[in-house]
PDB file of N, CA and C in Angstrom:
ATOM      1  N   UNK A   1       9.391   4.188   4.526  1.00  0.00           N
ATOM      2  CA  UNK A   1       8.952   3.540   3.298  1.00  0.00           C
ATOM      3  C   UNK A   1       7.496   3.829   3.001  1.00  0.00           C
ATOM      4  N   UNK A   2       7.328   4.773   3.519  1.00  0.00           N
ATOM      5  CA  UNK A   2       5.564   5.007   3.602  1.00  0.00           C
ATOM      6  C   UNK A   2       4.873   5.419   2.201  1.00  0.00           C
ATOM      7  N   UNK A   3       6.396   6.609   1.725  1.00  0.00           N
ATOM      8  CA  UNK A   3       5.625   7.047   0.725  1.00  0.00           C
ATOM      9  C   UNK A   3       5.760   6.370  -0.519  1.00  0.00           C
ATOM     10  N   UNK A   4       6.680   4.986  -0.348  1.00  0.00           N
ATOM     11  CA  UNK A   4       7.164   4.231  -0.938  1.00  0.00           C
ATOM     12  C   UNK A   4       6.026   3.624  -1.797  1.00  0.00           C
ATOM     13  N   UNK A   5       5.525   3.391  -0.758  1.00  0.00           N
ATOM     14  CA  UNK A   5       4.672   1.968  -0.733  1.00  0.00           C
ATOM     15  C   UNK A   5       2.928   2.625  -1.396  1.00  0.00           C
ATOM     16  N   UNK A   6       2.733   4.002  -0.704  1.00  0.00           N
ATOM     17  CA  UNK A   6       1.652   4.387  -1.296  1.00  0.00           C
ATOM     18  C   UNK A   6       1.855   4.897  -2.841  1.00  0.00           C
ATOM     19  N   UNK A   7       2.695   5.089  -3.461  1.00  0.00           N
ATOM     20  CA  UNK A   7       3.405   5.447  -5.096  1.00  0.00           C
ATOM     21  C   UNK A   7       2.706   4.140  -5.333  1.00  0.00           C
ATOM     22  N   UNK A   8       3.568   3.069  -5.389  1.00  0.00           N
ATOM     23  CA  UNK A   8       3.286   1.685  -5.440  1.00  0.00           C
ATOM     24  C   UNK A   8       2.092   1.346  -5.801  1.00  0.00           C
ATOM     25  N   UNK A   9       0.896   1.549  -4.746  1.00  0.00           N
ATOM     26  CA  UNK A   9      -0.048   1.205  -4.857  1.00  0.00           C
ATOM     27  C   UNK A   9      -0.988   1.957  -5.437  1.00  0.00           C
ATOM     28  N   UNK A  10      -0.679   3.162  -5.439  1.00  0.00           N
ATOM     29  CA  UNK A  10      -1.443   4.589  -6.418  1.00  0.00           C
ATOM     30  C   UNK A  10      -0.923   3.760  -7.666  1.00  0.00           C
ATOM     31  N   UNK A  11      -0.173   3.696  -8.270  1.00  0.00           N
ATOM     32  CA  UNK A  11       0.330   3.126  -9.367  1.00  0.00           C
ATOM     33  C   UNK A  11      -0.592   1.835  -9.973  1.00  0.00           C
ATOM     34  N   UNK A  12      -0.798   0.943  -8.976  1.00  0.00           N
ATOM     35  CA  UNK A  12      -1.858  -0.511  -9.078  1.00  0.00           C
ATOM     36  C   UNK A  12      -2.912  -0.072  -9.274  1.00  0.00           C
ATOM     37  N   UNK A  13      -3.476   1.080  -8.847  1.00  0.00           N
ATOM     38  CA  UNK A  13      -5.095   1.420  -8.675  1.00  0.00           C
ATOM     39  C   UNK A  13      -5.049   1.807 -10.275  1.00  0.00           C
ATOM     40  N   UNK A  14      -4.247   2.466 -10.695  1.00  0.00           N
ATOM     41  CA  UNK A  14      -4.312   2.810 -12.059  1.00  0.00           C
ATOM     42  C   UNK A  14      -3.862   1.868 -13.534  1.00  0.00           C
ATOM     43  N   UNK A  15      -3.885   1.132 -13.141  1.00  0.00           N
ATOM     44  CA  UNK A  15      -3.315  -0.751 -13.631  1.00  0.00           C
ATOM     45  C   UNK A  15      -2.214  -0.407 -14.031  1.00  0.00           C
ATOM     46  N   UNK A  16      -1.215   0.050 -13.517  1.00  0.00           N
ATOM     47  CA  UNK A  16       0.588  -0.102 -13.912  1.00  0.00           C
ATOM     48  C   UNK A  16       0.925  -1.025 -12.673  1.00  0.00           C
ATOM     49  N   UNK A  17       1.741  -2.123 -12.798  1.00  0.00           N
ATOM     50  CA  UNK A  17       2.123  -3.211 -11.626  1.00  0.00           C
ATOM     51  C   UNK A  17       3.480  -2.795 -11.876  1.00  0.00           C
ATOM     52  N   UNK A  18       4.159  -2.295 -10.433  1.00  0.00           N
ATOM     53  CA  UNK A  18       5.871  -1.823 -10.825  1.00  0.00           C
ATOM     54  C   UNK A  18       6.478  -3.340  -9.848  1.00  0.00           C
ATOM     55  N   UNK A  19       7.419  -3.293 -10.139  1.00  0.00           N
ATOM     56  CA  UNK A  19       8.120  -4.377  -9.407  1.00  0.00           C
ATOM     57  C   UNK A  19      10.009  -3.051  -8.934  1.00  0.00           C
ATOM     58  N   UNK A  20      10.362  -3.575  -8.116  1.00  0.00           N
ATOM     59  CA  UNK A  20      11.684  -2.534  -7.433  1.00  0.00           C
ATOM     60  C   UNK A  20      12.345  -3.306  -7.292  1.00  0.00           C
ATOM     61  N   UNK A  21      13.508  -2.890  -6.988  1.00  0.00           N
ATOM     62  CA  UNK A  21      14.742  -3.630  -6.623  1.00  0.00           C
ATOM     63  C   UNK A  21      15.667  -2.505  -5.800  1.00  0.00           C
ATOM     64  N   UNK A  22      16.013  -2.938  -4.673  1.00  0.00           N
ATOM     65  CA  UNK A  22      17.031  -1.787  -4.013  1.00  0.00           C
ATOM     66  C   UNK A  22      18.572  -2.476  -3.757  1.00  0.00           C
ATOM     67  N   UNK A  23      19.524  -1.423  -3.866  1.00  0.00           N
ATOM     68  CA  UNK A  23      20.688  -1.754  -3.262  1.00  0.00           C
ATOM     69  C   UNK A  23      21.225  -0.109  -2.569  1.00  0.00           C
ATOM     70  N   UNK A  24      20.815  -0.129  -0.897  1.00  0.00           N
ATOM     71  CA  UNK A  24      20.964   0.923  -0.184  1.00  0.00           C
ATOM     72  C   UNK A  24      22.203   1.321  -0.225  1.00  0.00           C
ATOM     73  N   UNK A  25      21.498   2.980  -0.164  1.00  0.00           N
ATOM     74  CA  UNK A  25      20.181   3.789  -0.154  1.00  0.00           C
ATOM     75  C   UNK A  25      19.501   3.482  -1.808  1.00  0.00           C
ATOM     76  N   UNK A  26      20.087   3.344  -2.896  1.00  0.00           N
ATOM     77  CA  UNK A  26      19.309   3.337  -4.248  1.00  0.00           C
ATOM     78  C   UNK A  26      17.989   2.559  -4.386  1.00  0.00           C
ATOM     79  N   UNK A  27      17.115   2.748  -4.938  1.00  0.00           N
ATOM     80  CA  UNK A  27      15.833   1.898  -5.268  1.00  0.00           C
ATOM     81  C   UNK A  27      15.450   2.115  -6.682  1.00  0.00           C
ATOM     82  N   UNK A  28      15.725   0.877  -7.479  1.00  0.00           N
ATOM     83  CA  UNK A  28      15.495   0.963  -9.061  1.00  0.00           C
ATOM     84  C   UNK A  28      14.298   0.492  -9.070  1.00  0.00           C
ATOM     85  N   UNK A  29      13.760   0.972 -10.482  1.00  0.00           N
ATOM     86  CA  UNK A  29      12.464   0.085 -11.032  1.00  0.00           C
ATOM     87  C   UNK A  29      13.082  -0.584 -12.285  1.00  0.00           C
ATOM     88  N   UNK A  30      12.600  -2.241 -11.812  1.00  0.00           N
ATOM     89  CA  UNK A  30      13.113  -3.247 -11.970  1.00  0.00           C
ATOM     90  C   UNK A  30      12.339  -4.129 -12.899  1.00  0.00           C
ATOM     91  N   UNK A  31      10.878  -4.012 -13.152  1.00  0.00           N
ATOM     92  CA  UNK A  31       9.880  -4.221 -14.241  1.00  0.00           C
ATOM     93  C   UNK A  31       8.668  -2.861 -13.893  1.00  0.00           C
ATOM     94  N   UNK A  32       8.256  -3.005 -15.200  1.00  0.00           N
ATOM     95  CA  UNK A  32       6.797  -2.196 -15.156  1.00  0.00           C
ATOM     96  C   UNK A  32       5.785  -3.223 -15.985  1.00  0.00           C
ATOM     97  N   UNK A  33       4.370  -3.574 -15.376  1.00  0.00           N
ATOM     98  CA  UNK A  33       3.659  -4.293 -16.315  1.00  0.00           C
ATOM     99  C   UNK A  33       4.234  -5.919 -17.518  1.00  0.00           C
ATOM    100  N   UNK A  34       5.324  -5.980 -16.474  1.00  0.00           N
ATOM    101  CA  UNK A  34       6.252  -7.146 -16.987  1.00  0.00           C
ATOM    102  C   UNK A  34       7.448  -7.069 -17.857  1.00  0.00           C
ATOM    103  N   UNK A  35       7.590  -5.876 -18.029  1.00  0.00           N
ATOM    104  CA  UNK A  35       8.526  -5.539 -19.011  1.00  0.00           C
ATOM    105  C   UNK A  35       9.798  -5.010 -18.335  1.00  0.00           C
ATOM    106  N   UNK A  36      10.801  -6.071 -18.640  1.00  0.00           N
ATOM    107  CA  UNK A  36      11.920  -5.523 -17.741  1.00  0.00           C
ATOM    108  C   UNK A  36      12.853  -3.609 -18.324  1.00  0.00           C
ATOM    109  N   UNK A  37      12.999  -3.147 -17.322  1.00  0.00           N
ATOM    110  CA  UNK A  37      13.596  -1.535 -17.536  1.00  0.00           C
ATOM    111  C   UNK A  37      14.913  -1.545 -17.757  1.00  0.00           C
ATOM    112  N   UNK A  38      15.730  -1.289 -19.194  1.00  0.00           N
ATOM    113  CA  UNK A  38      16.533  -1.386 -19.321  1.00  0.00           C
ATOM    114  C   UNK A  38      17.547   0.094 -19.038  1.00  0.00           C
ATOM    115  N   UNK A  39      16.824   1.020 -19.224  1.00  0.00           N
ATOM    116  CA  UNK A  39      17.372   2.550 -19.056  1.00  0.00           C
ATOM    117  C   UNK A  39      17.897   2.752 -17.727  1.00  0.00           C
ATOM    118  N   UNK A  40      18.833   3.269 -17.710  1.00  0.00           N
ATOM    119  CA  UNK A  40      19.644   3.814 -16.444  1.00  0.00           C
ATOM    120  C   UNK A  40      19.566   5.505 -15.792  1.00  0.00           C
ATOM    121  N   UNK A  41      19.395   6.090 -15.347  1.00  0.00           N
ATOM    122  CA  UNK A  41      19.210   6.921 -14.311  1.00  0.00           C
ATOM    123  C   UNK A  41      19.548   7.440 -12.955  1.00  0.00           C
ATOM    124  N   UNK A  42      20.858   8.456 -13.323  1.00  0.00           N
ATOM    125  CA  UNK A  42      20.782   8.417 -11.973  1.00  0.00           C
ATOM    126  C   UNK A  42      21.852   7.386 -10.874  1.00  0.00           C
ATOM    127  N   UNK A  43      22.088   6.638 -11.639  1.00  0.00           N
ATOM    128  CA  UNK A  43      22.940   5.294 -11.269  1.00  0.00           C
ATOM    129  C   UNK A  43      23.200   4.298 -12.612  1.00  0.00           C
ATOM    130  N   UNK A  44      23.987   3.317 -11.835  1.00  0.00           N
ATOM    131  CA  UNK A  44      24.696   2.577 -13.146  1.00  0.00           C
ATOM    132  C   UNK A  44      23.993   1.682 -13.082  1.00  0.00           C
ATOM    133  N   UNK A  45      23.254   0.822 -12.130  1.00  0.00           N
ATOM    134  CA  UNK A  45      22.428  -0.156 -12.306  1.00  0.00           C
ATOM    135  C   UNK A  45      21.197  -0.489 -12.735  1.00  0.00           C
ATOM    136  N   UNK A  46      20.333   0.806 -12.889  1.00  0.00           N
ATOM    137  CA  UNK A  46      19.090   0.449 -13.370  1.00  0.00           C
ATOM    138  C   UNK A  46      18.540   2.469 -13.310  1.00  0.00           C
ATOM    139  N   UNK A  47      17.418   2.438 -13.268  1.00  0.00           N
ATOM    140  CA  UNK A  47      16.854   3.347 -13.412  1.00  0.00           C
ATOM    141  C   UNK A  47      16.449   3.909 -11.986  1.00  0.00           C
ATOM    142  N   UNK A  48      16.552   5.023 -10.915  1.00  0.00           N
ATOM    143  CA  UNK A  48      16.605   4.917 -10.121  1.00  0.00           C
ATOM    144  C   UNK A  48      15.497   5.956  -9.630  1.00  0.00           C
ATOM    145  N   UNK A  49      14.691   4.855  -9.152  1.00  0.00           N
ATOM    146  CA  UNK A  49      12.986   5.869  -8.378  1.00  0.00           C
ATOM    147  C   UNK A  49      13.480   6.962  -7.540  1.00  0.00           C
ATOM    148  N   UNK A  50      14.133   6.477  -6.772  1.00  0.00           N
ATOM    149  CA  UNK A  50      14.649   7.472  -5.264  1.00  0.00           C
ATOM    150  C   UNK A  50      15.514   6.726  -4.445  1.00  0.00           C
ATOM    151  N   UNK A  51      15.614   8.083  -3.658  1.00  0.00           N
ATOM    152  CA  UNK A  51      17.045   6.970  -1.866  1.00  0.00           C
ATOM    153  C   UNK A  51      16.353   7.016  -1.113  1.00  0.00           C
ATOM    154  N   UNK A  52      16.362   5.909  -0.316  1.00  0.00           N
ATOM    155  CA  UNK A  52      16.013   5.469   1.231  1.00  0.00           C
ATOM    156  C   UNK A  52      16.876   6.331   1.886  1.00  0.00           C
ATOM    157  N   UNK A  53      16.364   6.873   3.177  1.00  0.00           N
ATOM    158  CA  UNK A  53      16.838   7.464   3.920  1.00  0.00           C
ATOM    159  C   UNK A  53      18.218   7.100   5.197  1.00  0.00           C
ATOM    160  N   UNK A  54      19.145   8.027   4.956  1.00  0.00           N
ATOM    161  CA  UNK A  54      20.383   7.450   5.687  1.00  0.00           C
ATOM    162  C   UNK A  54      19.833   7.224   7.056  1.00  0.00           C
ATOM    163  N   UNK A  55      19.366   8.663   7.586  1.00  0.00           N
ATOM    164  CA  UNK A  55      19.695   8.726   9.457  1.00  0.00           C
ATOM    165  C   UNK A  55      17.756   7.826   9.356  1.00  0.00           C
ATOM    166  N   UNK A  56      17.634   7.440  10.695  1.00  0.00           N
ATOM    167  CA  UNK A  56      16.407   6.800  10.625  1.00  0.00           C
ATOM    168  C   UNK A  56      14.928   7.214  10.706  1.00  0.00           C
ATOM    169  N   UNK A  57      15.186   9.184  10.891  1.00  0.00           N
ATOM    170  CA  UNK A  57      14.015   9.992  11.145  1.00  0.00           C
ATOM    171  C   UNK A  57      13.643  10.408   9.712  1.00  0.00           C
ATOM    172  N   UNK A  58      14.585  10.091   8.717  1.00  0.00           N
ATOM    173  CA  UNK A  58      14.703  10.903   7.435  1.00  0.00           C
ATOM    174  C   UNK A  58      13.203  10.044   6.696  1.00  0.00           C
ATOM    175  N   UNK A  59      12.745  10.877   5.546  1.00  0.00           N
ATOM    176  CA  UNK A  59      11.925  10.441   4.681  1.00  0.00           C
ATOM    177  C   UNK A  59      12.655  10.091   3.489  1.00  0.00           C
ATOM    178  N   UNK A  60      11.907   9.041   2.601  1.00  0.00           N
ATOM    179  CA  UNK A  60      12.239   8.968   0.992  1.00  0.00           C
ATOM    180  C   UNK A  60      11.964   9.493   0.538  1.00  0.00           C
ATOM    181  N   UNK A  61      12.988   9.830  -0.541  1.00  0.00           N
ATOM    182  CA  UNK A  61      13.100  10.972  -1.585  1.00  0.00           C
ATOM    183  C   UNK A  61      13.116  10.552  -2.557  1.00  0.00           C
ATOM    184  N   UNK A  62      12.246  10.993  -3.741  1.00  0.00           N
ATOM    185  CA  UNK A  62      12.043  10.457  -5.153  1.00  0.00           C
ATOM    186  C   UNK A  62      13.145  11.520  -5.795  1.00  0.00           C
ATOM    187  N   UNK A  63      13.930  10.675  -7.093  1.00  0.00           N
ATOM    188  CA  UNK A  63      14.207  11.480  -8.110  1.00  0.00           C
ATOM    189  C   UNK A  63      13.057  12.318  -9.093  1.00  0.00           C
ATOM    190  N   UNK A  64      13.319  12.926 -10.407  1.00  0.00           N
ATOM    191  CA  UNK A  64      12.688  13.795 -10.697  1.00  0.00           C
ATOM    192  C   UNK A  64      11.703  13.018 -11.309  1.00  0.00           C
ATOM    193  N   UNK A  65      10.271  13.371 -10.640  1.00  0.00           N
ATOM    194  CA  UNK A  65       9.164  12.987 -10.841  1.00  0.00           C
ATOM    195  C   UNK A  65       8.376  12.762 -12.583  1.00  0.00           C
ATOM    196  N   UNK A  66       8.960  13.708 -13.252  1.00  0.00           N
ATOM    197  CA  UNK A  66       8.527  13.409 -14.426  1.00  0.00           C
ATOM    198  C   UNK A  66       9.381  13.072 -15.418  1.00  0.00           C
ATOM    199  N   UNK A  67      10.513  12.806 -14.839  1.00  0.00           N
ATOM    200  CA  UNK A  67      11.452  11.459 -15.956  1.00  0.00           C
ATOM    201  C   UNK A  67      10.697  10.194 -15.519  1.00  0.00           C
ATOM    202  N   UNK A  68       9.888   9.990 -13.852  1.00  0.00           N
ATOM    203  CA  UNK A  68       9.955   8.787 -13.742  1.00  0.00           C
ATOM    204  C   UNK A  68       8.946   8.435 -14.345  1.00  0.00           C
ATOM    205  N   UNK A  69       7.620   9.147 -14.186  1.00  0.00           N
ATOM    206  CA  UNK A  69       6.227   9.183 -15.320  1.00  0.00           C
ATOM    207  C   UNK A  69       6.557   8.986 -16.964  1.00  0.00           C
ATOM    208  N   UNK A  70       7.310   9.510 -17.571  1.00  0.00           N
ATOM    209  CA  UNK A  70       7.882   9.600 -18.512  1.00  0.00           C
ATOM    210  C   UNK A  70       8.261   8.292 -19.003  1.00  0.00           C
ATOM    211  N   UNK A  71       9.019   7.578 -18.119  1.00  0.00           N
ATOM    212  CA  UNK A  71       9.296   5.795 -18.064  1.00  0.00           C
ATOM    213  C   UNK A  71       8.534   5.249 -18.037  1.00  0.00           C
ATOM    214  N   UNK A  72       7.470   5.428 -16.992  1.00  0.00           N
ATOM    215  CA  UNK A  72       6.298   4.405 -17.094  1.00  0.00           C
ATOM    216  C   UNK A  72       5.326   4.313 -17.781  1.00  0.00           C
ATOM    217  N   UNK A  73       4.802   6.123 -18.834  1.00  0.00           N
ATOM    218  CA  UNK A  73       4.410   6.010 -19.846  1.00  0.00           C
ATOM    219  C   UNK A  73       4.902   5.252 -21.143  1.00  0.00           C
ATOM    220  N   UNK A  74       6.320   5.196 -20.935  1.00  0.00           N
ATOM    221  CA  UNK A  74       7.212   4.492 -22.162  1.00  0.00           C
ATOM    222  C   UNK A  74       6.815   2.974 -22.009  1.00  0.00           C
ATOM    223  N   UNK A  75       7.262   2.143 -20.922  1.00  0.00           N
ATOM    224  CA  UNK A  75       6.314   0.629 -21.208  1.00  0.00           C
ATOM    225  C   UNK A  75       5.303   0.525 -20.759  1.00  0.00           C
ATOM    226  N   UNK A  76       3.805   1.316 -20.502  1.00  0.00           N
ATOM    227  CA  UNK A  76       2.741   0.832 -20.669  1.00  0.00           C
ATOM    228  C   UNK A  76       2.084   1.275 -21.832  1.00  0.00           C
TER     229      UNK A  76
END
């Protein structure tokens, strides 16, 4: 969750506040800046950042990086 968490907070330094929601392996973004994300991606439930890793050596993997910029330019 390492690189999870530093996105996250790269994200805060630049005043976007994301809020997530996971149902494994999926991890949606679940508000941006308070505004709940209604667009889907990737999955049926929400818009989907990336998967958590199956085996336990594995890293997280983001979906495509500039749909997800793309979103977060859209509600801020």
């Amino acid at each position: 969750m390492d690189k999870l968490s530093v996105f996250v907070e790269r994200l805060k330094w630049v005043g976007v506040d994301i809020k997530l929601v996971a149902n494994y392996p999926w991890v949606y973004i679940d508000e941006i800046n308070g505004k709940r994300v209604t667009e889907t991606y990737q999955g049926n439930h929400g818009f989907t950042l990336g998967f958590e890793p199956i085996k336990p050596d594995g890293e997280f993997t983001f979906t495509e990086l500039s749909d997800i910029f793309k979103l977060i330019r859209k509600y801020t």
